[in-house]
Protein backbone atom coordinates (compact mmCIF):
# COMPACT_ATOMS: atom_id res chain seq x y z
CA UNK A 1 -46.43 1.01 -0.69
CA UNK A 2 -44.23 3.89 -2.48
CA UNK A 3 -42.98 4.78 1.07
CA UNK A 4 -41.83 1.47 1.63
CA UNK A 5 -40.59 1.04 -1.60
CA UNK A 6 -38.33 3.99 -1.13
CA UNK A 7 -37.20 3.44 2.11
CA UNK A 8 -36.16 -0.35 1.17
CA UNK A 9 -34.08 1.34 -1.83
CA UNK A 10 -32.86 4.21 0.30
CA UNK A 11 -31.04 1.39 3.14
CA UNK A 12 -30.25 -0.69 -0.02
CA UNK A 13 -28.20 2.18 -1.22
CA UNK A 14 -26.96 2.89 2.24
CA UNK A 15 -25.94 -0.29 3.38
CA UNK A 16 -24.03 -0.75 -0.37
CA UNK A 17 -22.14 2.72 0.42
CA UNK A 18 -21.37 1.69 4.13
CA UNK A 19 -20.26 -1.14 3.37
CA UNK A 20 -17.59 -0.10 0.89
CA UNK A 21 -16.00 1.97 3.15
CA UNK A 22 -12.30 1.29 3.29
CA UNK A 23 -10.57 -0.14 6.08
CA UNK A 24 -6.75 0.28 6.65
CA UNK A 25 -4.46 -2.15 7.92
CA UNK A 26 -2.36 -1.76 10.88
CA UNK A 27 0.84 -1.00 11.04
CA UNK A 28 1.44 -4.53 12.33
CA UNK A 29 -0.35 -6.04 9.90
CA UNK A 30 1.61 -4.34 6.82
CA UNK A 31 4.75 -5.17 8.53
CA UNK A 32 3.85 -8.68 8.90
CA UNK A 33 2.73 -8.77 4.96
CA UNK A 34 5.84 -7.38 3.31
CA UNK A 35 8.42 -9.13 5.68
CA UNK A 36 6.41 -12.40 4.56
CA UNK A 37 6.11 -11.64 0.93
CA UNK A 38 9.89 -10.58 1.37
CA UNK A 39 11.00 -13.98 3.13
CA UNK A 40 9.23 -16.13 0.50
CA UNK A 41 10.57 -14.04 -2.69
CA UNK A 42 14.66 -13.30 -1.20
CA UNK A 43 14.63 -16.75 0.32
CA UNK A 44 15.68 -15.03 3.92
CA UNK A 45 17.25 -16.79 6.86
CA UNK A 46 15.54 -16.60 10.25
CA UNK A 47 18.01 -14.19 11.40
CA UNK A 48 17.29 -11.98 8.38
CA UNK A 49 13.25 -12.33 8.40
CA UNK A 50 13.81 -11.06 11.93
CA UNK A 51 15.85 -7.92 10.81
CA UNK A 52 13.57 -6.85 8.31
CA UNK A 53 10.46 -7.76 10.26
CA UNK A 54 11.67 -4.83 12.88
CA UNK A 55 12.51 -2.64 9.40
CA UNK A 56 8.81 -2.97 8.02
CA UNK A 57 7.60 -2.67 11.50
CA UNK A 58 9.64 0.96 12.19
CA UNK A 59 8.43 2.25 8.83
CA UNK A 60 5.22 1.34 8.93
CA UNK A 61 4.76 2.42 12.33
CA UNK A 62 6.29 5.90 11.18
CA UNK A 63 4.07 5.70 7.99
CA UNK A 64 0.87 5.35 10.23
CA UNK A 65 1.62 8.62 11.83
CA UNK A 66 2.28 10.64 8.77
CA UNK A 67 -1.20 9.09 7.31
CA UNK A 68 -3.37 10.12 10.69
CA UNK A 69 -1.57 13.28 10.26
CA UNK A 70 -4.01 16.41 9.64
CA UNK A 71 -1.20 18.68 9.50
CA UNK A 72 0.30 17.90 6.17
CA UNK A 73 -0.95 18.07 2.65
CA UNK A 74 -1.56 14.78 0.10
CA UNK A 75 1.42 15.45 -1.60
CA UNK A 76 3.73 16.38 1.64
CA UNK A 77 2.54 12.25 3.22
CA UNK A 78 3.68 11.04 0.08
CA UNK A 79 6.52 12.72 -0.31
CA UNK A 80 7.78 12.23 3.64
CA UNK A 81 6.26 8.34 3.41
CA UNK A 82 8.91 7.83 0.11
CA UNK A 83 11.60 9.03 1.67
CA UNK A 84 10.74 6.50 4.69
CA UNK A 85 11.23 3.77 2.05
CA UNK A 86 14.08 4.98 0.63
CA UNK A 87 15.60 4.66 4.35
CA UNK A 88 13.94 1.14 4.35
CA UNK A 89 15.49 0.39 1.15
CA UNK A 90 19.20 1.69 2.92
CA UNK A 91 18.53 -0.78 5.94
CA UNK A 92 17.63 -3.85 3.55
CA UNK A 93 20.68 -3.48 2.04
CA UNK A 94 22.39 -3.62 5.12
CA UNK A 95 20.74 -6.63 6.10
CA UNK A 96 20.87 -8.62 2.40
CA UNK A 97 23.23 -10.30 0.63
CA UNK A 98 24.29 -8.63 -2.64
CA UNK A 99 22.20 -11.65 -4.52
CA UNK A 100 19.60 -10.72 -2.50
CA UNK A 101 19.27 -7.16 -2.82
CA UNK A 102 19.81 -7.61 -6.77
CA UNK A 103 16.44 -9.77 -6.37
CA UNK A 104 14.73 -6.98 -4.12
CA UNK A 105 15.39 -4.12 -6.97
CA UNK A 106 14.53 -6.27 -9.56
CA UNK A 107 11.25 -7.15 -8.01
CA UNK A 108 10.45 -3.37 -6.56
CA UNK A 109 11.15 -2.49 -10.25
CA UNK A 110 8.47 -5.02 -11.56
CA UNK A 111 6.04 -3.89 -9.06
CA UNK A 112 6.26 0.13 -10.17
CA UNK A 113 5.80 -0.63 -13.68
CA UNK A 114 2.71 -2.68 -12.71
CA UNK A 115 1.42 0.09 -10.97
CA UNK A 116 2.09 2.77 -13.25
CA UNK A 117 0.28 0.21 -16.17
CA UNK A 118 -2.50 -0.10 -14.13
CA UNK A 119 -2.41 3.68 -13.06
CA UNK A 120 -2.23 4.52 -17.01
CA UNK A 121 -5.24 2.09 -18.04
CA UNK A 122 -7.44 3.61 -15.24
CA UNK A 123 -6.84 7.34 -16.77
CA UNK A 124 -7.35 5.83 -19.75
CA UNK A 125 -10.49 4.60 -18.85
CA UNK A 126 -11.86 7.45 -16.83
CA UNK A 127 -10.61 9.61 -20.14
CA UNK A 128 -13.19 7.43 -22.29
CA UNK A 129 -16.00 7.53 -19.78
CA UNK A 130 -15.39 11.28 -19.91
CA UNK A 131 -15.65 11.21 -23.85
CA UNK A 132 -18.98 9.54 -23.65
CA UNK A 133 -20.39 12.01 -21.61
């Protein structure tokens, strides 16, 4: 009965842990995402959607093979993958109208002080667990 006990709790555990294990998107599929969530929020032609579509698709592509990578450190991906964006950001441009590359900083600005909020509350947080303990 105890063996059978702790063998339920054991695959409970398991299948809990397996099945939290992250999955990545493709490069495709992050593409497709941000040229869709940048469509809807710059208002882009078909022409443009297009343009940026092969952008995201480049980068992401590119951004794929720095994150399979075994070569480079943490920091070294992150610091190769920004300056990927920053090129991304130099091709928008190219691609948008002044109004709507105004709009794209604008909104990339609202999105990094989201993230750094919600990077700050989770230290936060983690700093009171660690208090507790």
């Amino acid at each position: 009965m105890m063996k059978t006990a702790i063998l339920a709790i054991a695959l409970l555990v398991g299948g809990i842990a397996f099945g939290q294990e992250k999955v990545g998107k493709t490069p495709q599929e992050r593409a497709n995402h941000l040229t869709t969530k940048l469509t809807k929020k710059l208002e882009l032609t078909t022409d443009q959607a297009a343009k940026i579509a092969e952008i995201n698709l480049g980068i992401a592509t590119k951004n794929q093979g720095i994150r399979d990578d075994k070569n480079f450190t943490q920091e070294q991906k992150k610091e190769i993958m920004q300056s990927n964006y920053e090129a991304a950001k130099s091709m928008y441009q190219s691609v948008l109208t002044p109004e709507q590359y105004a709009k794209f900083v604008a909104w990339e600005k609202e999105r990094m002080e989201k993230k750094a909020a919600k990077k700050e509350a989770k230290e936060t947080e983690q700093s009171v667990e660690l208090d507790e303990l």
